[in-house]
C-alpha atoms as a PDB file:
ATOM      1  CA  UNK A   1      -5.311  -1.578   2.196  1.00  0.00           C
ATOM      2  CA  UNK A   2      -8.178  -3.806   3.618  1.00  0.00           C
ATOM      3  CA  UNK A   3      -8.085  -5.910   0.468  1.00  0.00           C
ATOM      4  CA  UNK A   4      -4.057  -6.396   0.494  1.00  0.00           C
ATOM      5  CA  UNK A   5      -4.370  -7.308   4.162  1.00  0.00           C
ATOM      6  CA  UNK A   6      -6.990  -9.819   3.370  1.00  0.00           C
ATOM      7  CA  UNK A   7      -5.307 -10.925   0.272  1.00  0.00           C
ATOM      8  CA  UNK A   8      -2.566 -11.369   2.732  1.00  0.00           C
ATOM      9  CA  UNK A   9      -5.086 -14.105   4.931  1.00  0.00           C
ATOM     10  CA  UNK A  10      -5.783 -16.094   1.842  1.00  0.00           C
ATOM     11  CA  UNK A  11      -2.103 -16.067   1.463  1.00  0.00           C
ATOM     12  CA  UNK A  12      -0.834 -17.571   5.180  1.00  0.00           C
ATOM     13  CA  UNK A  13      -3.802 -19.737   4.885  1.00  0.00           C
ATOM     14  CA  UNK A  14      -3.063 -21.146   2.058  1.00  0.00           C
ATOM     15  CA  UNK A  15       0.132 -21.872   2.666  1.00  0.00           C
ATOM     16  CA  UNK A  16      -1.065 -23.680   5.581  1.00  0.00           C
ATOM     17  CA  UNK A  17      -3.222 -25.681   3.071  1.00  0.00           C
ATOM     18  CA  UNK A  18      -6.571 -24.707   4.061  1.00  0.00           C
ATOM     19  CA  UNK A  19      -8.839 -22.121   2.121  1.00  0.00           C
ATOM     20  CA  UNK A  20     -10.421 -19.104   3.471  1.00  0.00           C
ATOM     21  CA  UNK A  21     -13.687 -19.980   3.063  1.00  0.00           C
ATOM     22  CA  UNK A  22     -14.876 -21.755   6.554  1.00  0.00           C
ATOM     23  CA  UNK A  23     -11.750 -20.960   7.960  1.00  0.00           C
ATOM     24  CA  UNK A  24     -11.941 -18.707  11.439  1.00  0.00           C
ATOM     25  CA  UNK A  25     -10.508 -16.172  11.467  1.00  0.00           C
ATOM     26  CA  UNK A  26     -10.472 -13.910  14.690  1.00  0.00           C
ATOM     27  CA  UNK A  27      -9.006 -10.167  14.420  1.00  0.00           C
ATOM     28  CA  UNK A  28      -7.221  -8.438  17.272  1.00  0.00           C
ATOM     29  CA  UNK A  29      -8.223  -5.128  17.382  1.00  0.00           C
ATOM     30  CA  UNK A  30     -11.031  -3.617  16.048  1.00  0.00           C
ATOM     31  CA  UNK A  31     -10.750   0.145  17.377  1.00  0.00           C
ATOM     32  CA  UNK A  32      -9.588   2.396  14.555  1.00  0.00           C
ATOM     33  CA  UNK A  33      -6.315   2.932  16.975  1.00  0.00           C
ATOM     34  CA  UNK A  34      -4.407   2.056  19.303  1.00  0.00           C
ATOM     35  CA  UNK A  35      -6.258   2.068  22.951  1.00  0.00           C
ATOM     36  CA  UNK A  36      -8.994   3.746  21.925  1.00  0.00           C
ATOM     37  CA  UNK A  37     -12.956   2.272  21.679  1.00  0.00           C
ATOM     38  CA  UNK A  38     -14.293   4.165  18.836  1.00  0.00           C
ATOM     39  CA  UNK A  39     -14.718   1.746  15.931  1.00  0.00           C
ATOM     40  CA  UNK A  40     -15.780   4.652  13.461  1.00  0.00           C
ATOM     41  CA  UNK A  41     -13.464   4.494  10.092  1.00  0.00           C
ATOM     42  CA  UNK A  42     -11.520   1.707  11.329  1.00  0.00           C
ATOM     43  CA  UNK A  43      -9.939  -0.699   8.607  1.00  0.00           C
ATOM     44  CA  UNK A  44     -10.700  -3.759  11.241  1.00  0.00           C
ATOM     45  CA  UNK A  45     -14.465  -3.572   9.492  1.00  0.00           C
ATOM     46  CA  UNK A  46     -13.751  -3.045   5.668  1.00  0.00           C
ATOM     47  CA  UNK A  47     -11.365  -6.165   6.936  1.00  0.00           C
ATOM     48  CA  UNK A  48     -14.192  -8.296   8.363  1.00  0.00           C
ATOM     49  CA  UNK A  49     -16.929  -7.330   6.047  1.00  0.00           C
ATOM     50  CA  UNK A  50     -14.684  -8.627   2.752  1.00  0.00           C
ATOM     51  CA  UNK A  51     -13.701 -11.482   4.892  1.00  0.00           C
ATOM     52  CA  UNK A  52     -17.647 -12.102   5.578  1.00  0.00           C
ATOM     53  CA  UNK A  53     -17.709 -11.781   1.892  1.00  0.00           C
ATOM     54  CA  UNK A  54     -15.038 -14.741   0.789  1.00  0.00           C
ATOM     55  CA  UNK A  55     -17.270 -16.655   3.425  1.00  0.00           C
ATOM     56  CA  UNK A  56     -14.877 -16.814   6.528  1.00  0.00           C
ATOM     57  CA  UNK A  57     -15.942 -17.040   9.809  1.00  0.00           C
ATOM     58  CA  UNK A  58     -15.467 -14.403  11.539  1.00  0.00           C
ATOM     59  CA  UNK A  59     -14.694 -13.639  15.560  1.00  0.00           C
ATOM     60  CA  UNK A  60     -12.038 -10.537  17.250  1.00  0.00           C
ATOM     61  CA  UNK A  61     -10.838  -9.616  20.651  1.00  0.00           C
ATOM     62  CA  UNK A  62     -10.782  -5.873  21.672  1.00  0.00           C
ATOM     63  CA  UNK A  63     -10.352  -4.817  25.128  1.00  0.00           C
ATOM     64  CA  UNK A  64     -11.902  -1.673  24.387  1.00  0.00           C
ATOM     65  CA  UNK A  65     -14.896  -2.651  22.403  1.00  0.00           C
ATOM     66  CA  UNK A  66     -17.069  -5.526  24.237  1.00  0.00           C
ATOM     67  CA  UNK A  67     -19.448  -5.864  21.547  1.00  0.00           C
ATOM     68  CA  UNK A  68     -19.495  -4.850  17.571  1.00  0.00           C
ATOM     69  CA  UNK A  69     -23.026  -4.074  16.180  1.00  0.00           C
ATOM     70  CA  UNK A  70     -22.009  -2.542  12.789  1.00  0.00           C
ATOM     71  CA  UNK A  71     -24.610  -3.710   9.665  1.00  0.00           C
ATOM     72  CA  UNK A  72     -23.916  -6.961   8.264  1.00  0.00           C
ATOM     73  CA  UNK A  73     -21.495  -7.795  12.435  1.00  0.00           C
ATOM     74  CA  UNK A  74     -23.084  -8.662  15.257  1.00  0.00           C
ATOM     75  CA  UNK A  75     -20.714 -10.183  17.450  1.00  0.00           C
ATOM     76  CA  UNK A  76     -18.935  -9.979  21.051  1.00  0.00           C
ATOM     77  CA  UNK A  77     -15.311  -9.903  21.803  1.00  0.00           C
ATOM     78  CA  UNK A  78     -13.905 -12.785  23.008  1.00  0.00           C
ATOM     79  CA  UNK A  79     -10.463 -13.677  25.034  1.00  0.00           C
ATOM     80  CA  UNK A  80      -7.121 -13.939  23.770  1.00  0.00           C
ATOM     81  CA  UNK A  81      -7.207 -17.427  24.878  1.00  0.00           C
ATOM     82  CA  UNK A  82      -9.850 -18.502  21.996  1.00  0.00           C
ATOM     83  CA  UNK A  83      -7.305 -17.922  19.657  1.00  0.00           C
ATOM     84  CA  UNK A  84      -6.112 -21.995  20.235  1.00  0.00           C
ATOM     85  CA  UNK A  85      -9.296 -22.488  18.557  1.00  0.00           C
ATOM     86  CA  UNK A  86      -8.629 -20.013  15.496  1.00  0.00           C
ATOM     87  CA  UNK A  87      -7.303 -20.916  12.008  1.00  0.00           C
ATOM     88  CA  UNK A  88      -5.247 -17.436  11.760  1.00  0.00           C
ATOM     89  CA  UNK A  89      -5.471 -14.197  13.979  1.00  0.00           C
ATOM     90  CA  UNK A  90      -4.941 -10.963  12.273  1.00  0.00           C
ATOM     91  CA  UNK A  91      -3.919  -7.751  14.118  1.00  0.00           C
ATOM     92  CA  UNK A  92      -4.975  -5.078  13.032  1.00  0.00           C
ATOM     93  CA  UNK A  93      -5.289  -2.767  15.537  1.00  0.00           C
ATOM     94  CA  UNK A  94      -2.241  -3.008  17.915  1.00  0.00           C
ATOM     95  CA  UNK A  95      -3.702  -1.940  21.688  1.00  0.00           C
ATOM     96  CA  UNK A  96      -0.906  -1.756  23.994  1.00  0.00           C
ATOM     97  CA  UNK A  97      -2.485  -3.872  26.804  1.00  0.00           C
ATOM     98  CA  UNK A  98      -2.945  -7.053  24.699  1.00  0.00           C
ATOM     99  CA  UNK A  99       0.087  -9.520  25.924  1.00  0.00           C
ATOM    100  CA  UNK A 100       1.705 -10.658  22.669  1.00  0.00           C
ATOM    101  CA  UNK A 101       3.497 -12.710  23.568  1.00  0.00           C
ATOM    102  CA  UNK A 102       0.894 -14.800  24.504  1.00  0.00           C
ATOM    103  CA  UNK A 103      -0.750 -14.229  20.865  1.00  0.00           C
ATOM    104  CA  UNK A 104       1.974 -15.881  19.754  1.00  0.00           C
ATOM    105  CA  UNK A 105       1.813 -18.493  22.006  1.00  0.00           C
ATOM    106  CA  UNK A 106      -1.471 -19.450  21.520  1.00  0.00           C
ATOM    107  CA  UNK A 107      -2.412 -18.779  17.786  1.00  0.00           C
ATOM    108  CA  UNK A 108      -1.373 -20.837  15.755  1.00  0.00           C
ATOM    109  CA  UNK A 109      -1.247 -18.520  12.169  1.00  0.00           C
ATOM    110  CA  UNK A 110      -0.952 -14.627  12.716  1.00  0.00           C
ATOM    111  CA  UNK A 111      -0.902 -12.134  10.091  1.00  0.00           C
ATOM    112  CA  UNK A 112       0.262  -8.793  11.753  1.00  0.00           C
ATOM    113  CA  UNK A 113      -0.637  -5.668   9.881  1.00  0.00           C
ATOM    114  CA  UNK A 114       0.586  -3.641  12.657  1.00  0.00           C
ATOM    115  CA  UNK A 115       4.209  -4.841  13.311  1.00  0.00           C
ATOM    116  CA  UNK A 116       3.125  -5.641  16.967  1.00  0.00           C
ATOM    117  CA  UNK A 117       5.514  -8.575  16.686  1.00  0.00           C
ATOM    118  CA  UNK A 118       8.442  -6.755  15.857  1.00  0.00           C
ATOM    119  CA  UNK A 119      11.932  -8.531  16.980  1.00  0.00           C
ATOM    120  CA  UNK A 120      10.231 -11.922  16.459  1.00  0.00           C
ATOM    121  CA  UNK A 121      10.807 -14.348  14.425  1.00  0.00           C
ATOM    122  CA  UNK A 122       8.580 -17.472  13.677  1.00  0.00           C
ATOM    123  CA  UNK A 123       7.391 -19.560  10.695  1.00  0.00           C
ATOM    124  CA  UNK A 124       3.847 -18.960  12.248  1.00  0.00           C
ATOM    125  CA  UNK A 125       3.873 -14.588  11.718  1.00  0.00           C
ATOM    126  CA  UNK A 126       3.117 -13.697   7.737  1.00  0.00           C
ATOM    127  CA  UNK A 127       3.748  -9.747   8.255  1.00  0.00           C
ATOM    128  CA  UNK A 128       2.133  -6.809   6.382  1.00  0.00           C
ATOM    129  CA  UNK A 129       5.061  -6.550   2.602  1.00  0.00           C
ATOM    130  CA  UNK A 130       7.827  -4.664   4.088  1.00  0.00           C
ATOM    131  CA  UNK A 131      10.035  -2.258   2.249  1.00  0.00           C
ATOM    132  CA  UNK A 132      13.444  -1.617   4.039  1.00  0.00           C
ATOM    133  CA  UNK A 133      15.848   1.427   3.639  1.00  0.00           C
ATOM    134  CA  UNK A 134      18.293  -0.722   1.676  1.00  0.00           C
ATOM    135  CA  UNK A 135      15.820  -2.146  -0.436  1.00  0.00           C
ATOM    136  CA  UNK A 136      15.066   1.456  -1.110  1.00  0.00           C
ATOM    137  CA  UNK A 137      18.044   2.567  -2.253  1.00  0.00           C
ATOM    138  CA  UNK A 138      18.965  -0.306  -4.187  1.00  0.00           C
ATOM    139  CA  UNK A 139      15.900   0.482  -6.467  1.00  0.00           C
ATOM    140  CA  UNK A 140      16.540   4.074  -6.550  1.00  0.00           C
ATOM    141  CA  UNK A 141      20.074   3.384  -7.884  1.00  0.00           C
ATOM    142  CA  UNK A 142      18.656   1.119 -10.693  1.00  0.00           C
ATOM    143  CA  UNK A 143      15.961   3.612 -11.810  1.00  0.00           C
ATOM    144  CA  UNK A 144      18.800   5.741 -11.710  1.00  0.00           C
ATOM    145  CA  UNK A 145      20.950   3.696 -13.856  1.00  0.00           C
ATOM    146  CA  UNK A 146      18.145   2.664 -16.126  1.00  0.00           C
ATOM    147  CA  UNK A 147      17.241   6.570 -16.515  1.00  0.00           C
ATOM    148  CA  UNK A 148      20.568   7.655 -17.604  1.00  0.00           C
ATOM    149  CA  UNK A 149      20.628   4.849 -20.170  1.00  0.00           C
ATOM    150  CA  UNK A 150      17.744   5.602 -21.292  1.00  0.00           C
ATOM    151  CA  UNK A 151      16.850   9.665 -21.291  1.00  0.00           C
ATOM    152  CA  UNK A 152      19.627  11.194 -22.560  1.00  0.00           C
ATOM    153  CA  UNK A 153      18.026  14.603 -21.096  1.00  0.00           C
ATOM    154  CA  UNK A 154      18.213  12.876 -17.076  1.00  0.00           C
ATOM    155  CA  UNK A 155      20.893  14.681 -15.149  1.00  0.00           C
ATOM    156  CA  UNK A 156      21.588  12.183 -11.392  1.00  0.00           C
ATOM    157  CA  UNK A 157      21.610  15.696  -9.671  1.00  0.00           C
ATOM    158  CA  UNK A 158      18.252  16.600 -10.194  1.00  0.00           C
ATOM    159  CA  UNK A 159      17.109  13.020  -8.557  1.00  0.00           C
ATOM    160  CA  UNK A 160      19.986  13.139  -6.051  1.00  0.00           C
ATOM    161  CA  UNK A 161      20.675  10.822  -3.484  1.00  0.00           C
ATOM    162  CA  UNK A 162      17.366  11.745  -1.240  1.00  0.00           C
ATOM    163  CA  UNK A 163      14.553   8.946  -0.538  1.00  0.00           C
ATOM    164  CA  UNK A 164      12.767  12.200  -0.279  1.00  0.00           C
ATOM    165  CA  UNK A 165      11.321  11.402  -4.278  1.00  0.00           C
ATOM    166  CA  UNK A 166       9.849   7.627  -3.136  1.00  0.00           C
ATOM    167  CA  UNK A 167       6.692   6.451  -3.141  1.00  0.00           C
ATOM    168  CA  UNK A 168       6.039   2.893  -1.981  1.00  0.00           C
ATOM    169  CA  UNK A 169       2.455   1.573  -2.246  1.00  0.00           C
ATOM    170  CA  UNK A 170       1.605  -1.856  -0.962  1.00  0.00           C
ATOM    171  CA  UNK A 171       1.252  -3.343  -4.331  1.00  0.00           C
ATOM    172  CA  UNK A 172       4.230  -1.854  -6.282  1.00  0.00           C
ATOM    173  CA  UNK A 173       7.229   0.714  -6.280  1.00  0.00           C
ATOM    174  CA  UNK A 174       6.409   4.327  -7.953  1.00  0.00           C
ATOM    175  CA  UNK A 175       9.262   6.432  -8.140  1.00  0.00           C
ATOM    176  CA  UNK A 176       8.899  10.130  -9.069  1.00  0.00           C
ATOM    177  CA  UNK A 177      11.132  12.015 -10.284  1.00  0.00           C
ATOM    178  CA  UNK A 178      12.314  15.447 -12.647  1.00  0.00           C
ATOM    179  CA  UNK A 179      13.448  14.990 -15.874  1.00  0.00           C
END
């Protein structure tokens, strides 16, 4: 997922005309959840480090983690406020203290992996792919369709109408079902 979510940065930003590389980007949230301060297995640093990799520079606000000293990120949290002076903010870690409303007042590109900004809508928020319900069901109905076409053995009972047999992954649709 840390590669689709930075895939996701190159994206915003370069729709914005401006390349990753040199480009600051400063991540909200760093804790590997929400309101905690333990940074162990948290995303937020297989995030920066293959962001430090595609040469962006790097900066991230955490109310619960004043500094990060991790191998390769040295660096101290800074206020919500720098985020005027920030080519993108991502969120990846959604604490429920940070104002976000002011996030969105004061960044001025924000990719939100966390749906923090739910019930918002702005030209400035790129969001995480979403798959809805409907969107769901509309595929299941076509691999349906397509099945019964095609495998003269598939009986529409043994899929049934369930969502229960869906697996979504970030980068495509796998369905599984019995023939």
């Amino acid at each position: 997922m840390p590669s689709h979510v930075v895939d996701c940065v190159t994206k915003a930003l370069n729709e914005r005309a401006k390349p990753l590389r040199d480009s600051q980007v400063h991540i909200l949230g760093v804790a590997y959840k929400r309101d905690v301060a333990d940074v162990r297995e948290s995303p937020a640093l297989d995030i920066m480090h293959l962001l430090a990799e595609r040469k962006a520079r790097l900066s991230y606000s955490d109310p619960y983690v004043p500094r990060l000293s991790e191998p390769g990120i040295e660096v101290d949290s800074e206020p919500i406020s720098a985020l005027s002076q920030k080519d993108c903010a991502v969120i990846v870690t959604d604490h429920s203290c940070v104002d976000y409303k002011e996030v969105l007042r004061v960044a001025p590109l924000i990719v939100d992996t966390r749906n923090a900004l739910r019930g918002i809508k702005d030209e400035k928020i790129f969001r995480l792919w979403v798959w809805t319900m409907a969107n769901c069901r509309e595929t299941l109905n076509a691999t349906k369709a397509w099945a019964q076409q095609h495998c003269p053995s598939f009986s529409s009972w043994r899929m049934g109408n369930s969502l229960s047999n869906l697996a979504v992954s970030s980068r495509n649709l796998t369905l599984f079902f019995a023939l």
